[in-house]
C-alpha atoms as a PDB file:
ATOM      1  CA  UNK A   1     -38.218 -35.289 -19.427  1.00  0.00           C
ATOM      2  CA  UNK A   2     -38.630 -35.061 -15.627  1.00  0.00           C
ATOM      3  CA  UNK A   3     -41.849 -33.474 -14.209  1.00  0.00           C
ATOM      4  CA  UNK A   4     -41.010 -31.317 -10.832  1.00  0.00           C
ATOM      5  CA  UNK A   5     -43.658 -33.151  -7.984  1.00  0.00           C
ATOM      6  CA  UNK A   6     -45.597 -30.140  -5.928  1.00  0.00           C
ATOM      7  CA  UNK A   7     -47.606 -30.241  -2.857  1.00  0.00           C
ATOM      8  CA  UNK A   8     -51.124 -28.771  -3.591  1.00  0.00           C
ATOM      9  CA  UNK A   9     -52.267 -27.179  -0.700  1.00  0.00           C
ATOM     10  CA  UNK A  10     -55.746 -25.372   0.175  1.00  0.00           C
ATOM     11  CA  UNK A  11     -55.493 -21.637  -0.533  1.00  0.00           C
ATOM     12  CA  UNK A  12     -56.407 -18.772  -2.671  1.00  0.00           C
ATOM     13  CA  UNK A  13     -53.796 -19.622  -5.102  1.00  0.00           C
ATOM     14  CA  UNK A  14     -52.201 -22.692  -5.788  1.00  0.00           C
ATOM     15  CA  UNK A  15     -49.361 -23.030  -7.652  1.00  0.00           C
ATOM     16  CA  UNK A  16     -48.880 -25.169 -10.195  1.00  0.00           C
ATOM     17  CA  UNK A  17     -44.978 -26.857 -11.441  1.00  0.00           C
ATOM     18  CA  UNK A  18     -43.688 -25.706 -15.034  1.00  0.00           C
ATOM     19  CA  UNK A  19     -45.434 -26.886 -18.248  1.00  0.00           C
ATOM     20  CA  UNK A  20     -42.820 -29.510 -19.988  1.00  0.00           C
ATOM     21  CA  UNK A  21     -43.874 -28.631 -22.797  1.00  0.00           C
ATOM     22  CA  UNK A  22     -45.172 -25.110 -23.122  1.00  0.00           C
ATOM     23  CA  UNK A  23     -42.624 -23.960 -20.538  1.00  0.00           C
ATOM     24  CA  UNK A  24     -45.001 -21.539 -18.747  1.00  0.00           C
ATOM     25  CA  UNK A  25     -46.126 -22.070 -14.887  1.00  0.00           C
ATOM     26  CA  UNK A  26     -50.125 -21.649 -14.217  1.00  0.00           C
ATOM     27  CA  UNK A  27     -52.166 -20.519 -10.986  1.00  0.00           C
ATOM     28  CA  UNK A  28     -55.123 -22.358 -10.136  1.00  0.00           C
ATOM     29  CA  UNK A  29     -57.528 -20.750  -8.115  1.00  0.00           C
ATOM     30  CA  UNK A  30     -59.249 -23.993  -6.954  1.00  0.00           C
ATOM     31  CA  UNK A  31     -57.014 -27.073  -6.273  1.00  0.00           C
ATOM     32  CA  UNK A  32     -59.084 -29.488  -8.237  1.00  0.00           C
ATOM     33  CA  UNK A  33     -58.592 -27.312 -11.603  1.00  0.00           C
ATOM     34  CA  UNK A  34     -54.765 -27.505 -10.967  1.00  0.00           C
ATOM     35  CA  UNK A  35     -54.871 -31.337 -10.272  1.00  0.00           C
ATOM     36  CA  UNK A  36     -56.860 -31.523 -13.756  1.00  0.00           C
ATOM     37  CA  UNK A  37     -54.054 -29.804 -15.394  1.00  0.00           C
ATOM     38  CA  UNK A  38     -51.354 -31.886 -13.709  1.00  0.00           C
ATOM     39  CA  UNK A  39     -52.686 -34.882 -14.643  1.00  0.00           C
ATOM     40  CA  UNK A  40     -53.437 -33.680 -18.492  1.00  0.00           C
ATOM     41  CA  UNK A  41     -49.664 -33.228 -18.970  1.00  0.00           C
ATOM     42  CA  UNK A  42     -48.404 -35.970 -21.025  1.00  0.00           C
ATOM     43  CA  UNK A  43     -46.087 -38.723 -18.721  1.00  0.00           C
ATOM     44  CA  UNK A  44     -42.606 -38.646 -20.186  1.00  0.00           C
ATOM     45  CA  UNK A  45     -41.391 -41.640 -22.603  1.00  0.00           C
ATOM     46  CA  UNK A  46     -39.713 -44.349 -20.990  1.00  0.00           C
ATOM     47  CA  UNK A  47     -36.020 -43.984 -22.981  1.00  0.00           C
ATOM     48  CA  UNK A  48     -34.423 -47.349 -25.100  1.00  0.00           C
ATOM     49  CA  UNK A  49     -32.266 -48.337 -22.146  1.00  0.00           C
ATOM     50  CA  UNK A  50     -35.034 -47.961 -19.502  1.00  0.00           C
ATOM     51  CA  UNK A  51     -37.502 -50.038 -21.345  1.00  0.00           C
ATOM     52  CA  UNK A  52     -34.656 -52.810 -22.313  1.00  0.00           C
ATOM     53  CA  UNK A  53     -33.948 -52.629 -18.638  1.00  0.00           C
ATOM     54  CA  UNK A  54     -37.535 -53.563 -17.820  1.00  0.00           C
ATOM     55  CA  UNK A  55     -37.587 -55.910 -20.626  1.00  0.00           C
ATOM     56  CA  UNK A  56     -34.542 -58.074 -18.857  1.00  0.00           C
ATOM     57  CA  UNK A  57     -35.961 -57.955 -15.813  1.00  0.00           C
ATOM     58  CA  UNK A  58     -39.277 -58.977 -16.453  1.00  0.00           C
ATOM     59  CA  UNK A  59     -37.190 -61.991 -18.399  1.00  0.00           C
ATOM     60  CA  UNK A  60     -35.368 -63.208 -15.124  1.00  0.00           C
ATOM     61  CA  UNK A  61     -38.498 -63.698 -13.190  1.00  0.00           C
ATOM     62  CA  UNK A  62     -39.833 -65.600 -16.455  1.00  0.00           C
ATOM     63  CA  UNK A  63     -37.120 -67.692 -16.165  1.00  0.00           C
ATOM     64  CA  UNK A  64     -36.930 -67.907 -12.192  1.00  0.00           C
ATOM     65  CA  UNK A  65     -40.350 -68.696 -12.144  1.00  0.00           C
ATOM     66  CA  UNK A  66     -40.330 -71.619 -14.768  1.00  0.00           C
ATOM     67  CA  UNK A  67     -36.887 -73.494 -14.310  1.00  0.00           C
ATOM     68  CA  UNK A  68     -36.318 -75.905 -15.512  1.00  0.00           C
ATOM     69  CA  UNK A  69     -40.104 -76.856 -16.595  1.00  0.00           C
ATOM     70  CA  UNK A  70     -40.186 -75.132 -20.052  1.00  0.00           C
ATOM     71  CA  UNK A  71     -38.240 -73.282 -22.661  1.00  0.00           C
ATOM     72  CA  UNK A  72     -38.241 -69.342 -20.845  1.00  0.00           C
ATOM     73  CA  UNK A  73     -38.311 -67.610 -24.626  1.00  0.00           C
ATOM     74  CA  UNK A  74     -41.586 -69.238 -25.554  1.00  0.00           C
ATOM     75  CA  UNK A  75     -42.997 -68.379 -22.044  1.00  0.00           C
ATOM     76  CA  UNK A  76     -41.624 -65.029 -22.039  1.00  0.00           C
ATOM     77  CA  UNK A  77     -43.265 -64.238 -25.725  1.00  0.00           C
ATOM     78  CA  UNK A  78     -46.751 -65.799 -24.423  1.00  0.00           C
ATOM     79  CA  UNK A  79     -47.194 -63.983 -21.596  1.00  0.00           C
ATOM     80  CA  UNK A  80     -45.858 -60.309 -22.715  1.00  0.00           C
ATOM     81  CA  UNK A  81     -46.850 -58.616 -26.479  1.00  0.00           C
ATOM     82  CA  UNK A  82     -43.218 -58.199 -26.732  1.00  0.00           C
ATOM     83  CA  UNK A  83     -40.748 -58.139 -30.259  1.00  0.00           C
ATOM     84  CA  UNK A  84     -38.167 -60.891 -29.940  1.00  0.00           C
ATOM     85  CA  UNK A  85     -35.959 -58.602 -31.339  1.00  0.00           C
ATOM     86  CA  UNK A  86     -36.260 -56.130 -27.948  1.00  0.00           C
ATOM     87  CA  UNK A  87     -35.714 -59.224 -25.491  1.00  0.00           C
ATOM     88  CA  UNK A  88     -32.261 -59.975 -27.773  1.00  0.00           C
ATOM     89  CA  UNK A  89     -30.891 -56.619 -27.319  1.00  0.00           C
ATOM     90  CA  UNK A  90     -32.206 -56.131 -23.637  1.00  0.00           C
ATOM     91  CA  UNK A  91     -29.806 -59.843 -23.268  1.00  0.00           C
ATOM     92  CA  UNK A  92     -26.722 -57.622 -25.141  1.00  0.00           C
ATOM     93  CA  UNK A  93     -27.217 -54.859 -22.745  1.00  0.00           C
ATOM     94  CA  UNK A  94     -27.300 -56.630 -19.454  1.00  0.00           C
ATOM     95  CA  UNK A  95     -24.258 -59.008 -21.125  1.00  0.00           C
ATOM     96  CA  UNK A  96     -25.585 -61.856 -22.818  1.00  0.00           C
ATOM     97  CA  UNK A  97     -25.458 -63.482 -26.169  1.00  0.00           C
ATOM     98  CA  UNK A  98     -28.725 -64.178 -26.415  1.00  0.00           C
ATOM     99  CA  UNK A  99     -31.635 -64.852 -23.619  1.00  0.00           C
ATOM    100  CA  UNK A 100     -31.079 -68.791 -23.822  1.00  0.00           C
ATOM    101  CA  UNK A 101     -27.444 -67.684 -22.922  1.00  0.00           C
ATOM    102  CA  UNK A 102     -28.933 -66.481 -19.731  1.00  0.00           C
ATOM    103  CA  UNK A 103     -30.712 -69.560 -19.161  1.00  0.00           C
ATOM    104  CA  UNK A 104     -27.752 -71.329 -19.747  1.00  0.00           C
ATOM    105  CA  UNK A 105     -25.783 -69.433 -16.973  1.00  0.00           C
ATOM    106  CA  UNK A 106     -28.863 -69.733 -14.509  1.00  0.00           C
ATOM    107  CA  UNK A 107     -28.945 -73.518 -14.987  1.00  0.00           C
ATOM    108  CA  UNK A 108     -25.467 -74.058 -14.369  1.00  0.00           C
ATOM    109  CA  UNK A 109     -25.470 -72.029 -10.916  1.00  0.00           C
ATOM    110  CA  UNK A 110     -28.626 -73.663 -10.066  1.00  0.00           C
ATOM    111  CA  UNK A 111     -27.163 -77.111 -10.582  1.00  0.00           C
ATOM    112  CA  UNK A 112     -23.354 -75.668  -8.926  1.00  0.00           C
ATOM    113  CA  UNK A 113     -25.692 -74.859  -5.975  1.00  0.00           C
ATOM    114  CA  UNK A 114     -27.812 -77.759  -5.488  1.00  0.00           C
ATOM    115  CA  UNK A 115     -25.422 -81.111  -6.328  1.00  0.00           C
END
């Protein structure tokens, strides 16, 4: 759900952008009553691809950041409350096996770059 941004301006009437969920559009007759109202509105939900997305990437700097101290997984799982399950499917979506598959690639172009 995408939230239209507005430019609140000092007048009689300020105008506020359309209710996602009600539908209806409110006037404000003092600007910090419509910023109130703005911010009440309910931020939309991150969808399944979006959040593997940020999942993955979140991943690679794990594993750019500890290479080739550690095992990334473990590190990964430590630092973020995050379902194993979710890091194994955001690896399937960006074209992985699995997230040691990843690791696996990384450490061979590491070691292709630096003989």
């Amino acid at each position: 759900m995408k939230i239209k941004d507005i430019t609140l301006t000092e007048s009689k009437w300020v105008k506020a952008f359309k209710h996602p969920i009600t539908g209806k559009t409110k006037k404000f007759s003092n600007i910090d009553m419509a910023k109130k109202w703005m911010s009440s509105v309910p931020a939309a939900k991150p969808s399944k691809k979006e959040k593997l997305n940020s999942i993955w990437n979140s991943f690679e700097q794990v594993v750019a950041n500890t290479y080739p101290d550690t095992d990334p997984v473990e590190v990964f799982l430590s630092k973020y409350d995050i379902d194993i399950e979710d890091l194994y499917q955001a690896a399937k979506v960006n074209g992985y096996a699995d997230p040691m598959n990843y690791w696996e690639e990384f450490d061979a172009q590491y070691k292709a770059d630096n003989p």
